[in-house]
N, C-alpha and C. Protein backbone atom coordinates (compact mmCIF):
# COMPACT_ATOMS: atom_id res chain seq x y z
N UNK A 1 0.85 -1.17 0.00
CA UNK A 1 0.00 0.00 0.00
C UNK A 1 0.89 1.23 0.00
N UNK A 2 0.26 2.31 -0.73
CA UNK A 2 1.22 3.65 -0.79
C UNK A 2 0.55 4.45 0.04
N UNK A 3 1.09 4.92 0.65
CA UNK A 3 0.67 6.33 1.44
C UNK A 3 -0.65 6.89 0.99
N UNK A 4 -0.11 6.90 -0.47
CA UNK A 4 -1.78 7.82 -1.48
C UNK A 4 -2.74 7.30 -1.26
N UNK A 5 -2.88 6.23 -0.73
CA UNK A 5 -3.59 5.36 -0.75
C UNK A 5 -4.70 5.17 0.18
N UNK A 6 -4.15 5.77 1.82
CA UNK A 6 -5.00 6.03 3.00
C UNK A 6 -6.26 6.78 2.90
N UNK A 7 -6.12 7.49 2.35
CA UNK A 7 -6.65 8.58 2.65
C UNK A 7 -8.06 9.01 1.87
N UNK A 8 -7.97 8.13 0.75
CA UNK A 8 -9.00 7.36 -0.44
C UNK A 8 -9.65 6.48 0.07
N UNK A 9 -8.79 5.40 1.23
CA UNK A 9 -10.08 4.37 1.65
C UNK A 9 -10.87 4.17 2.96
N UNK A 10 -10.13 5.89 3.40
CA UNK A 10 -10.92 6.31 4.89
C UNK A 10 -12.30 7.34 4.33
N UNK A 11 -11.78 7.84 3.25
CA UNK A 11 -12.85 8.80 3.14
C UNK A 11 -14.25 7.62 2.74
N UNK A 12 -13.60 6.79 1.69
CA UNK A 12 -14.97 5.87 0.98
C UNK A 12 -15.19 5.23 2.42
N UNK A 13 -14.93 4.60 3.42
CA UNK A 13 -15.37 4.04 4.66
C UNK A 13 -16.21 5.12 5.27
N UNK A 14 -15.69 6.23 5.96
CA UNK A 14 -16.28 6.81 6.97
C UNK A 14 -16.65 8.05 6.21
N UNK A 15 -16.23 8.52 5.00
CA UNK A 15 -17.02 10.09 4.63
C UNK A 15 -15.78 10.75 4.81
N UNK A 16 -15.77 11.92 3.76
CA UNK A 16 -14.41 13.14 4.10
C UNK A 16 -14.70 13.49 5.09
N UNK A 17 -16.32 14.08 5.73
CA UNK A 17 -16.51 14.88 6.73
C UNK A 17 -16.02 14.14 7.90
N UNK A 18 -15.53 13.22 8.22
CA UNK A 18 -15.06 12.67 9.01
C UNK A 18 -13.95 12.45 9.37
N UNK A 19 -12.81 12.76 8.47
CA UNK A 19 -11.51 12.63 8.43
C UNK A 19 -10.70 13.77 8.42
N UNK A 20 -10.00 13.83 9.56
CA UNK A 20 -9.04 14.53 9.67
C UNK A 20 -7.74 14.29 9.09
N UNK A 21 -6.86 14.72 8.01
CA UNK A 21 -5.71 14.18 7.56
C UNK A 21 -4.39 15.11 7.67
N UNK A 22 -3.48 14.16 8.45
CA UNK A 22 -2.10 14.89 7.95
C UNK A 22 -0.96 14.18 7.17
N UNK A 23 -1.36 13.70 6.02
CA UNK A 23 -0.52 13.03 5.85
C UNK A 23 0.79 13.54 5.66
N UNK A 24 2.07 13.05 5.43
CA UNK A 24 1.87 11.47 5.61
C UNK A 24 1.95 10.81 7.04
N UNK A 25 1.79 11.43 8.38
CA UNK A 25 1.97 11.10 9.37
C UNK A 25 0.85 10.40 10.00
N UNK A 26 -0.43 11.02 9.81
CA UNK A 26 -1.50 10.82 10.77
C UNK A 26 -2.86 10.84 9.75
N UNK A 27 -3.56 10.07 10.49
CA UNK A 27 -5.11 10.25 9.48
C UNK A 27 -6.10 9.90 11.39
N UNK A 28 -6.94 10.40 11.34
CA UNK A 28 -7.92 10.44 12.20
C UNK A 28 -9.06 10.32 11.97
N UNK A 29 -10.29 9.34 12.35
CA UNK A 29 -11.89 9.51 11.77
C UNK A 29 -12.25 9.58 13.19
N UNK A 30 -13.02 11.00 13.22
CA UNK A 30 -14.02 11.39 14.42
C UNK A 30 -15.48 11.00 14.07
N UNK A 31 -16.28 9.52 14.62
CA UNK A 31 -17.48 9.18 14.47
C UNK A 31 -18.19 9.78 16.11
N UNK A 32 -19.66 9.56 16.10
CA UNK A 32 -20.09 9.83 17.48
C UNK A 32 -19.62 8.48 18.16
N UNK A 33 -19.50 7.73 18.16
CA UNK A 33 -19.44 6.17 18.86
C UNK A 33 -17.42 6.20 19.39
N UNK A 34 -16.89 6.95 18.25
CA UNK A 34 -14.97 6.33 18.79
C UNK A 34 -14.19 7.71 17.49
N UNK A 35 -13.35 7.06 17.94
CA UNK A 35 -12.16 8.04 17.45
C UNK A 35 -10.81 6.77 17.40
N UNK A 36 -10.96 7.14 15.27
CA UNK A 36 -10.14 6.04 14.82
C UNK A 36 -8.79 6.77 14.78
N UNK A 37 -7.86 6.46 15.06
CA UNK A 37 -6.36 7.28 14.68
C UNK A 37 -5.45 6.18 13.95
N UNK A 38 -4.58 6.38 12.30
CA UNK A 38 -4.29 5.80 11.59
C UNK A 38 -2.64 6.41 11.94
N UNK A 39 -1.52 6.12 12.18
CA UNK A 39 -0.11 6.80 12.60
C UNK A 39 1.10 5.90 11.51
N UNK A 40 1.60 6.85 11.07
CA UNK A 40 2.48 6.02 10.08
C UNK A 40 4.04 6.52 11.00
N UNK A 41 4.71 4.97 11.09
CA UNK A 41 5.77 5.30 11.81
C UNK A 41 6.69 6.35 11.31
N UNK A 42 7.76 6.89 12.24
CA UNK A 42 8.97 8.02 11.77
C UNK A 42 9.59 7.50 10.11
N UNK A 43 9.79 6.28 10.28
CA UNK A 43 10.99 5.60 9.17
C UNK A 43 9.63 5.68 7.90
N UNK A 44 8.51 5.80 8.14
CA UNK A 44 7.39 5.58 7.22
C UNK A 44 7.15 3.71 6.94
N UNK A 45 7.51 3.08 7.35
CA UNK A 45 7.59 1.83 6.62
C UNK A 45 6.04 0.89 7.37
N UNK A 46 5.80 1.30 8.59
CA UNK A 46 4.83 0.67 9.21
C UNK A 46 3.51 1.70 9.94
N UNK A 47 2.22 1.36 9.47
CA UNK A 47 1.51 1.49 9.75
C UNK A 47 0.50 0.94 10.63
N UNK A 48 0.11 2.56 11.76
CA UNK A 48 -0.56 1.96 12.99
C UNK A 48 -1.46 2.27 13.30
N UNK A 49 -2.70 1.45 13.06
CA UNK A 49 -4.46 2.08 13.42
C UNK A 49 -4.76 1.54 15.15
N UNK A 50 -4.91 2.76 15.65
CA UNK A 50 -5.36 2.36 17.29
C UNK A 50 -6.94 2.63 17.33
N UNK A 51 -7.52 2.23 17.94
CA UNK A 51 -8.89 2.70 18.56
C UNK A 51 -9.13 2.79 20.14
N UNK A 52 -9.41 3.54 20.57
CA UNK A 52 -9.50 3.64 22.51
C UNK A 52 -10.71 3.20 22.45
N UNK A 53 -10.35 1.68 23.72
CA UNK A 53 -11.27 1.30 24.28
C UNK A 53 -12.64 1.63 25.50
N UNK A 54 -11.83 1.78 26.32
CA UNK A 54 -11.83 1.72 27.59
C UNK A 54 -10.75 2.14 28.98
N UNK A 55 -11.29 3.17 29.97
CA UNK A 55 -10.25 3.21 30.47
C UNK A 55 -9.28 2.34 31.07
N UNK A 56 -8.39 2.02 31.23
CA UNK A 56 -7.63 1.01 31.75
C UNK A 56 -7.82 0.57 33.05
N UNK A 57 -8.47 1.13 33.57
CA UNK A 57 -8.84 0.88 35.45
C UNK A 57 -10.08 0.21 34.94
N UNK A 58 -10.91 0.08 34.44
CA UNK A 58 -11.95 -0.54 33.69
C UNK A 58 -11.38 -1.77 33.37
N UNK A 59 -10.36 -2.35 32.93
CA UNK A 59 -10.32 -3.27 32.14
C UNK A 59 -9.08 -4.32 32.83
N UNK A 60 -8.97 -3.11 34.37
CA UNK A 60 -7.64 -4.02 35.00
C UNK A 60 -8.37 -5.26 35.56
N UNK A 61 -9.61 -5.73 36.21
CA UNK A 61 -9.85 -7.05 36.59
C UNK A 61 -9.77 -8.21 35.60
N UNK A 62 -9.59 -7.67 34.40
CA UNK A 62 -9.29 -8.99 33.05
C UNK A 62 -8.55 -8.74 32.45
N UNK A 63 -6.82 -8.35 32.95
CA UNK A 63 -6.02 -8.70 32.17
C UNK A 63 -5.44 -9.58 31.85
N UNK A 64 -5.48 -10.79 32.63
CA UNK A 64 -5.12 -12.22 32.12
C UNK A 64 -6.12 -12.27 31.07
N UNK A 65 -7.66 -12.11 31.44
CA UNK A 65 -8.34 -12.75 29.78
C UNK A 65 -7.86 -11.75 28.71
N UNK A 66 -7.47 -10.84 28.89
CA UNK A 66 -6.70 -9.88 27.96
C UNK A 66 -5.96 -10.55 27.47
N UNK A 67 -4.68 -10.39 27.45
CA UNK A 67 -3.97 -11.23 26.95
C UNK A 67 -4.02 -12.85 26.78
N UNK A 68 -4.56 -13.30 27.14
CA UNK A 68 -5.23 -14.43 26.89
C UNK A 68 -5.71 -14.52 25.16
N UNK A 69 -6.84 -13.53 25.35
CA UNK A 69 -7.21 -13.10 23.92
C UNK A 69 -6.54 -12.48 23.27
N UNK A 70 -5.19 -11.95 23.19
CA UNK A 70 -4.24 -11.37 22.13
C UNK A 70 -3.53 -12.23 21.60
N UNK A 71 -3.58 -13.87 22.40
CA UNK A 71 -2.89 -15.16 21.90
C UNK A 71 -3.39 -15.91 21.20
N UNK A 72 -4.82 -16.07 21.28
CA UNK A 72 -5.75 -16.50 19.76
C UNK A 72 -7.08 -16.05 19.24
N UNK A 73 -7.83 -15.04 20.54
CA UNK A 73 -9.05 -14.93 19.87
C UNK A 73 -8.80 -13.47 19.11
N UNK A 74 -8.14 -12.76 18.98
CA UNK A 74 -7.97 -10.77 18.58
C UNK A 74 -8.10 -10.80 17.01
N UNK A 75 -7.09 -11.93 16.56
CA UNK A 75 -7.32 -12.20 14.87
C UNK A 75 -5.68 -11.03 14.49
N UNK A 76 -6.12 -10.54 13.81
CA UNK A 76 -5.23 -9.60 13.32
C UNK A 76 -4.77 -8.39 14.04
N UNK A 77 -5.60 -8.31 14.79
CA UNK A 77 -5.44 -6.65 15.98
C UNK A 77 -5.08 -7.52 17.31
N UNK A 78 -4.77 -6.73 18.35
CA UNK A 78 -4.66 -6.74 19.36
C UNK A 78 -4.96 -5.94 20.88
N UNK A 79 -5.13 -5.71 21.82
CA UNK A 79 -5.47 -5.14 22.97
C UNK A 79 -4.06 -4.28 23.59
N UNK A 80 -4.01 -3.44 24.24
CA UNK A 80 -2.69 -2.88 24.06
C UNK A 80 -2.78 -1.73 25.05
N UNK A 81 -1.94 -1.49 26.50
CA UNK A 81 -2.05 -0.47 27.41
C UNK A 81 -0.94 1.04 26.99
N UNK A 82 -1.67 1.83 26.85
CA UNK A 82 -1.20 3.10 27.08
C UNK A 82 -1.85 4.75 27.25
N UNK A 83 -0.89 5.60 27.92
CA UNK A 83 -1.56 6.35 28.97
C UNK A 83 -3.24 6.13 29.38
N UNK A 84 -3.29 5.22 30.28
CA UNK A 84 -4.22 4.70 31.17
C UNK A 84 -5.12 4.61 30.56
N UNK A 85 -5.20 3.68 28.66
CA UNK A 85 -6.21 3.36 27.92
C UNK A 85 -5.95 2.06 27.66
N UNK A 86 -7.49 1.78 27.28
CA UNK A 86 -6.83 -0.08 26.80
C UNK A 86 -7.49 0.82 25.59
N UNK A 87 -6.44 0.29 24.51
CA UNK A 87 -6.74 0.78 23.00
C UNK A 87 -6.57 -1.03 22.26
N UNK A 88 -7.35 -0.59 21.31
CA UNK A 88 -7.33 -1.89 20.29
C UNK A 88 -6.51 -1.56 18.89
N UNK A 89 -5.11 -2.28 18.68
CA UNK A 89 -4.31 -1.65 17.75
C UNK A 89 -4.11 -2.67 16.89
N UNK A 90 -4.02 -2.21 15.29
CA UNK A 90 -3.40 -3.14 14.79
C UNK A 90 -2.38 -2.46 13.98
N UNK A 91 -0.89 -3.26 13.60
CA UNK A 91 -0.20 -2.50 13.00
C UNK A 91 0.54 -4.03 11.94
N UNK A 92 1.25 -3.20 10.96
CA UNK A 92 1.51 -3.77 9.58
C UNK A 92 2.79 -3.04 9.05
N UNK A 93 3.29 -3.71 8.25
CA UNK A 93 3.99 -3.30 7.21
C UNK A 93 3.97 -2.28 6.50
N UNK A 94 4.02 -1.33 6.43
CA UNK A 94 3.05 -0.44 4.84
C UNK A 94 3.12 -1.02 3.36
N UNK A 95 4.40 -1.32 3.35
CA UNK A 95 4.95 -2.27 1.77
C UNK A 95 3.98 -3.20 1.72
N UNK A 96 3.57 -4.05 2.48
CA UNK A 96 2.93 -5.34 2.05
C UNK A 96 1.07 -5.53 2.63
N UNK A 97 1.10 -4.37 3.01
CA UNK A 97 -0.65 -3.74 3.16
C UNK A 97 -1.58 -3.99 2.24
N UNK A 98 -2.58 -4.19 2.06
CA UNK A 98 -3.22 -4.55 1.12
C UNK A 98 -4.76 -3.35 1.70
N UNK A 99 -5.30 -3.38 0.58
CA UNK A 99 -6.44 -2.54 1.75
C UNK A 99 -7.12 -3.63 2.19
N UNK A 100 -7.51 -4.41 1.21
CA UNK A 100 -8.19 -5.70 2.14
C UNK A 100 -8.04 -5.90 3.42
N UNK A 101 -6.62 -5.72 3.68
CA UNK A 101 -6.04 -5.95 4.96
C UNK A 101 -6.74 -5.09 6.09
N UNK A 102 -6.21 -3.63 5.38
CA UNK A 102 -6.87 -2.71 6.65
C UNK A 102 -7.90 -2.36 6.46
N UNK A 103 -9.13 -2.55 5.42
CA UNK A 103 -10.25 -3.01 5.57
C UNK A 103 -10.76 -4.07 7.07
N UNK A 104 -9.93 -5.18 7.19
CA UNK A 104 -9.85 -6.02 8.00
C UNK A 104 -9.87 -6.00 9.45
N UNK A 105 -8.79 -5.17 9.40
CA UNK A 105 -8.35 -4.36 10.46
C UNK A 105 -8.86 -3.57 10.78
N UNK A 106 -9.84 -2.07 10.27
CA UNK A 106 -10.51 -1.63 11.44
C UNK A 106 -11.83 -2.20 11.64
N UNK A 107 -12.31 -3.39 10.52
CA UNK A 107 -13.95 -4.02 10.91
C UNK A 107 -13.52 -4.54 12.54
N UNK A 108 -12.33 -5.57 12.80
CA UNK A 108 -12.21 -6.35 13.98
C UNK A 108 -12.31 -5.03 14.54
N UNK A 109 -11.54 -4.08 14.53
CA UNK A 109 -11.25 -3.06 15.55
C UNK A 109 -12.31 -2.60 16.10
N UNK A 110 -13.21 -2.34 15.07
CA UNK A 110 -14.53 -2.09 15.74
C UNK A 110 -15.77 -2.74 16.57
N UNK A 111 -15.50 -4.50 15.85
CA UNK A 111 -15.72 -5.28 16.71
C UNK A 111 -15.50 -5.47 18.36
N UNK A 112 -14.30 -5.62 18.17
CA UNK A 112 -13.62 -5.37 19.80
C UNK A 112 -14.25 -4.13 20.66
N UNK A 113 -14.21 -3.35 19.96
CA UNK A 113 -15.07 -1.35 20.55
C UNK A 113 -16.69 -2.55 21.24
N UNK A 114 -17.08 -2.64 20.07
CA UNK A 114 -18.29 -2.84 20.41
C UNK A 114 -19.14 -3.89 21.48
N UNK A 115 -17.88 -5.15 21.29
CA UNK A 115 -18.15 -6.57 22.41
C UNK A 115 -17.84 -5.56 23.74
N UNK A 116 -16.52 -4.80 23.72
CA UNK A 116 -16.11 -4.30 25.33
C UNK A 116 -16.07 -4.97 26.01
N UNK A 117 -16.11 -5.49 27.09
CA UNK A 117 -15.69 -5.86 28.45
C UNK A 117 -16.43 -7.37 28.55
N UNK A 118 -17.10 -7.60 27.40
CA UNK A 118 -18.78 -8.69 27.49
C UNK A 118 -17.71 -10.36 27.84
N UNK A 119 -17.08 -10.28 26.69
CA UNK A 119 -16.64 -11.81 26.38
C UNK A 119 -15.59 -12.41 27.88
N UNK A 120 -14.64 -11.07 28.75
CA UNK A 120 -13.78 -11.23 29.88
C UNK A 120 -14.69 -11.29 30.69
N UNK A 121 -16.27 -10.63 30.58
CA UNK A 121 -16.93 -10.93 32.24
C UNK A 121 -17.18 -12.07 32.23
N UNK A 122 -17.76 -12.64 31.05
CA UNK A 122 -18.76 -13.93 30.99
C UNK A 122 -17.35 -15.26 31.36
N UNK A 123 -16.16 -14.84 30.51
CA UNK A 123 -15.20 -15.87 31.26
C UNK A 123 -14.46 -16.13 32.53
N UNK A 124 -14.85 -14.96 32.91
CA UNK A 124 -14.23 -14.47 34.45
C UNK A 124 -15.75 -15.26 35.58
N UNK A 125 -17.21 -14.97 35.12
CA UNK A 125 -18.09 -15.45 35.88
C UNK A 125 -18.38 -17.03 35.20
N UNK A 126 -17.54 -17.71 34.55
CA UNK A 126 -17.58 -19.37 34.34
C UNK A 126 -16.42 -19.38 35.44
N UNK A 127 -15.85 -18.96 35.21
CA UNK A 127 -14.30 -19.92 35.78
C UNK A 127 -14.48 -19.50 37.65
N UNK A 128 -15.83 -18.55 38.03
CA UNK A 128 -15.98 -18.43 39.21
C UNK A 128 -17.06 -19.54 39.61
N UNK A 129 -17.99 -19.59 38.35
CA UNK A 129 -19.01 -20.40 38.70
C UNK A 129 -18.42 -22.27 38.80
N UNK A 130 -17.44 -22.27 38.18
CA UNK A 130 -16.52 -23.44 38.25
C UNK A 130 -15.90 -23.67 39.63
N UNK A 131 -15.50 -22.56 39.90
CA UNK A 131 -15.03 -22.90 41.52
C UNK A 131 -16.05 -22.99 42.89
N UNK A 132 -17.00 -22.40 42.23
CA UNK A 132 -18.81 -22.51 43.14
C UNK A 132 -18.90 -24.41 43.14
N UNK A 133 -18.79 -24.44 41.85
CA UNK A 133 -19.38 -26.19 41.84
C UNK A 133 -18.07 -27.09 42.43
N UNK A 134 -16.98 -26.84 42.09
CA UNK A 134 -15.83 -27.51 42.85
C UNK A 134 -15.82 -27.51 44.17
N UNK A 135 -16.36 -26.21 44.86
CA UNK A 135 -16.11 -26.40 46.54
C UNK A 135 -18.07 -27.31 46.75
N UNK A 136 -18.53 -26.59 46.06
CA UNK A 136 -19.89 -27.61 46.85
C UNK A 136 -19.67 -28.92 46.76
N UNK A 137 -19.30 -29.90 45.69
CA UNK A 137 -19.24 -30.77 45.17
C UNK A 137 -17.80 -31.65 45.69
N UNK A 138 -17.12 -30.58 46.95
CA UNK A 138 -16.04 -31.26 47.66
C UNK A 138 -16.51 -31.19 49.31
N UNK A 139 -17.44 -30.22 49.17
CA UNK A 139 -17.91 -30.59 50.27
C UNK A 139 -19.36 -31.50 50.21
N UNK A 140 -19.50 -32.14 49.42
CA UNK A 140 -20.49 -33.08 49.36
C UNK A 140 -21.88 -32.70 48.90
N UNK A 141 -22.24 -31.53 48.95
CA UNK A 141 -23.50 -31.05 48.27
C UNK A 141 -23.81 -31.36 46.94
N UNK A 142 -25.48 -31.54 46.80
CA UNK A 142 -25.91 -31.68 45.79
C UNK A 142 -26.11 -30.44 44.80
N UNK A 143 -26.95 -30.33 43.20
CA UNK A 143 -26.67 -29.50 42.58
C UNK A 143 -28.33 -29.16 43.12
N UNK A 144 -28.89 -29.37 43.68
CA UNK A 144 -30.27 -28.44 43.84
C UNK A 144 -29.82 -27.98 45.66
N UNK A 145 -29.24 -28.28 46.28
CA UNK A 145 -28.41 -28.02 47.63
C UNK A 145 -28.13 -26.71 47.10
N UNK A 146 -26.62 -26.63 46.15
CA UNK A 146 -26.15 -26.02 45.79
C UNK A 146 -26.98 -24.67 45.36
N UNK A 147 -27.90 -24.43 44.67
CA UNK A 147 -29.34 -23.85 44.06
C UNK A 147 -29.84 -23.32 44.70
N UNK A 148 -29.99 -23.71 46.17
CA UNK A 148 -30.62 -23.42 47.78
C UNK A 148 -29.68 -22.51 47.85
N UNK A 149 -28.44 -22.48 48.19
CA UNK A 149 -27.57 -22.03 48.38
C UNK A 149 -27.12 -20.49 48.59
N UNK A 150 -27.04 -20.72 46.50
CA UNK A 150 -26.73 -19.49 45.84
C UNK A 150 -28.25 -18.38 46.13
N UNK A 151 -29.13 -19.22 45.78
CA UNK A 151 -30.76 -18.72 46.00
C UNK A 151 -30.46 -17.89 47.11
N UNK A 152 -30.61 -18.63 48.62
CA UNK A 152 -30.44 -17.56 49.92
C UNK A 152 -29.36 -16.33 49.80
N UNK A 153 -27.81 -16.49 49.08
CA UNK A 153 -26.81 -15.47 49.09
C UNK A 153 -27.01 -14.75 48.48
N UNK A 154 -28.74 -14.43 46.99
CA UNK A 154 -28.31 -13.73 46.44
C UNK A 154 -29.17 -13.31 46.73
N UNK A 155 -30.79 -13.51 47.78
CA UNK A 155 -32.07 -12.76 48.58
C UNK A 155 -31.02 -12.07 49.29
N UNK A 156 -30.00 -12.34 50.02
CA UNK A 156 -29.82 -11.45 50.99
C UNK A 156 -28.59 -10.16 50.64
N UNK A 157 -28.33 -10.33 49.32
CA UNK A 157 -27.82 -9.41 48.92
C UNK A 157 -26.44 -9.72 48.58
N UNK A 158 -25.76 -10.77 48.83
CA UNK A 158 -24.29 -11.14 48.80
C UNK A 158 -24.04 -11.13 47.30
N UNK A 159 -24.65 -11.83 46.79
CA UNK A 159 -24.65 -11.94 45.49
C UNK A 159 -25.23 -11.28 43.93
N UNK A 160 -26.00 -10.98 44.64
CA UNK A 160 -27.14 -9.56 44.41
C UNK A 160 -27.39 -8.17 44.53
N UNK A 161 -28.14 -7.63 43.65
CA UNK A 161 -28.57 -5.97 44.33
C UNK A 161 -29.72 -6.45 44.92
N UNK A 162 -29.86 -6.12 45.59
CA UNK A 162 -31.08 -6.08 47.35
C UNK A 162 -32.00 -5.38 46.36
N UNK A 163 -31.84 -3.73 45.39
CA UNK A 163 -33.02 -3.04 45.20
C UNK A 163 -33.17 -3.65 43.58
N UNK A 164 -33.02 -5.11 43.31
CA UNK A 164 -33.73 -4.96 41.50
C UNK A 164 -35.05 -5.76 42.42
N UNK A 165 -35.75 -5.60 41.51
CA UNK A 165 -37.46 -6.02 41.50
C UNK A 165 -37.42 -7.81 41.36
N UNK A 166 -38.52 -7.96 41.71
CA UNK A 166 -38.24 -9.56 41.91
C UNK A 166 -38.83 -10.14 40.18
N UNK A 167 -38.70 -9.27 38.84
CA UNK A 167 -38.39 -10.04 37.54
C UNK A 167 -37.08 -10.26 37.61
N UNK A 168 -36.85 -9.16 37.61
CA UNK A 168 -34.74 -9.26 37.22
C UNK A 168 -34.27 -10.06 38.43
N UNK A 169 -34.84 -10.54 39.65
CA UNK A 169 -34.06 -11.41 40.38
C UNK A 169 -34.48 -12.59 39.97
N UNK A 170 -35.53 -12.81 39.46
CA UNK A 170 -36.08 -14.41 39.02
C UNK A 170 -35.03 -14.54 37.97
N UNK A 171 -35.13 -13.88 37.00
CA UNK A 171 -34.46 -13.75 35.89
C UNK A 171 -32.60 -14.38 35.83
N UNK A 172 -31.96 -13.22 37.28
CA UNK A 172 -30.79 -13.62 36.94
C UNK A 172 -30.89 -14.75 37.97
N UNK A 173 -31.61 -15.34 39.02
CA UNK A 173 -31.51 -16.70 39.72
C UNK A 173 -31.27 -17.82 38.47
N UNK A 174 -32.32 -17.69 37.58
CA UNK A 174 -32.58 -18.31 36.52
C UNK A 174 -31.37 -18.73 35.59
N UNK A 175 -30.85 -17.63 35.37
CA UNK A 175 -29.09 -17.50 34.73
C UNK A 175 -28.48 -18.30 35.40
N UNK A 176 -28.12 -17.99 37.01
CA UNK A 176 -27.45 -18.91 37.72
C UNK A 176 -27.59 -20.45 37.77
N UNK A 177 -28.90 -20.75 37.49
CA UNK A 177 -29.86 -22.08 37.88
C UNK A 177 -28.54 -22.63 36.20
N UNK A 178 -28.95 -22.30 35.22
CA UNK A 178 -28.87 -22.65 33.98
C UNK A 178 -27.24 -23.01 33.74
N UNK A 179 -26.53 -21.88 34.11
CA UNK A 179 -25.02 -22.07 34.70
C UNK A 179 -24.86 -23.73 35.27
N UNK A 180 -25.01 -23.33 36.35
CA UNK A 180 -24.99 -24.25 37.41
C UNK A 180 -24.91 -25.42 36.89
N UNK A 181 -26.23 -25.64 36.10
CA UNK A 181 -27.14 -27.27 35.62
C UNK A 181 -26.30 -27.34 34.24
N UNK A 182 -25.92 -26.78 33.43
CA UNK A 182 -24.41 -26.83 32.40
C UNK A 182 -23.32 -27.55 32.56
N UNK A 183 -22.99 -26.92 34.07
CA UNK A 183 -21.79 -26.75 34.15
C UNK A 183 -20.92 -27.96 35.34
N UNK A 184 -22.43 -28.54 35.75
CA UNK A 184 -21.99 -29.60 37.34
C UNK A 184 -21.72 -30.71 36.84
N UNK A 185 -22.18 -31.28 35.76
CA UNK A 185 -21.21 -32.53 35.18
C UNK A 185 -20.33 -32.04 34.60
N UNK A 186 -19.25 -31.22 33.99
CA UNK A 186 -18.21 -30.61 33.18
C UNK A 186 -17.43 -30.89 34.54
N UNK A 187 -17.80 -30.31 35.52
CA UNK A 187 -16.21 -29.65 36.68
C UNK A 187 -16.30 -31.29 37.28
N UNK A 188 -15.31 -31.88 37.44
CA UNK A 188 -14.62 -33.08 37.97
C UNK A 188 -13.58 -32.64 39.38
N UNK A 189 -14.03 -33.41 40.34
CA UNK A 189 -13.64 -33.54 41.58
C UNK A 189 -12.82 -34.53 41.75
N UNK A 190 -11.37 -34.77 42.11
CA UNK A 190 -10.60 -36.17 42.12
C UNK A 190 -11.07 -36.47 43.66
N UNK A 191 -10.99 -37.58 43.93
CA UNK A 191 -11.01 -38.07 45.33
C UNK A 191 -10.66 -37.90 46.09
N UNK A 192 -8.84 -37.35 45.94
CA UNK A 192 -8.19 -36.77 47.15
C UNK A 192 -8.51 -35.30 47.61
N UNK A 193 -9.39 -34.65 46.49
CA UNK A 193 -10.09 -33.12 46.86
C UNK A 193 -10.72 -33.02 47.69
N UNK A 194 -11.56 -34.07 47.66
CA UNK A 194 -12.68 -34.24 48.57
C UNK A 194 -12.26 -34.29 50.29
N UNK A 195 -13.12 -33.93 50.78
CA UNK A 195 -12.82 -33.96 52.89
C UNK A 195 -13.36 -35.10 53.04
């Protein structure tokens, strides 16, 4: 890809009115939703599209699934800390760019904007709900025991907001119930775990 080249397939993507350009250094698209920034290194040879996520204090309880996901689920982009942003970056070659490529590159990018925080909670609340069924299931409880359980911790607020209405508590009991009943034959207890 040539330089000439940017600046032709930001406008057909997002509109001129949207693009700020300096080339050959910088290209910028201000949408209402994010703010794309395109940075072509000093030497010119590599090109770098970031998008800001999220603040980084936001995103510090899942940085293992962070990086986790920069090792196979990100695709072509990646997750990436700086001044106290998690930005979603992908960077390339410029010589061997294709637009296809960075076509590619800001669809995921925007992908990632848009999942946010969804795919690290939901793996962060399995791998808790995994350790829920490992300790009941070492201390000998059953999976409707277990059900009782969670049920009372989350009436009394432990687990719960005390002020949602009793749909959204049926609702997320319900979530839990469904979890739970998934997930209690998957988690395996060895014998010596057990008391």
């Amino acid at each position: 890809m040539q330089v000439a080249e940017i600046s032709p397939l930001l406008i057909e993507l997002f509109g001129a009115d949207r693009l700020e350009a300096n080339p050959p250094e910088s290209w910028q698209i201000q949408t209402p939703e994010c703010r794309l920034l395109l940075l072509l290194s000093a030497s010119g040879e590599w090109l770098r599209v970031l998008l800001p996520l999220l603040p980084a204090v936001d995103a510090a309880p899942f940085h293992r699934q962070i990086l986790e996901a920069n090792f196979d689920a990100t695709g072509p982009v990646r997750y990436a800390l700086h001044q106290n942003v998690l930005w979603g970056v992908f960077q390339h070659d410029l010589a061997s760019l294709t637009s296809g490529d960075l076509y590619q590159a800001i669809a995921s990018l925007f992908d990632l904007a848009q999942r946010g925080l969804d795919p690290f909670f939901t793996a962060l609340a399995e791998t808790q709900l995994r350790q829920i069924v490992r300790a009941a299931k070492q201390q000998g409880q059953s999976l409707p025991a277990t059900l009782q359980t969670l049920t009372h911790l989350y009436e009394e607020g432990v687990l719960g907001d005390l002020s949602n209405g009793p749909e959204i508590r049926r609702f997320t009991l319900d979530r839990w119930r469904e979890q739970l009943e998934r997930l209690w034959p998957e988690v395996e207890v060895d014998s010596w775990e057990q008391s």
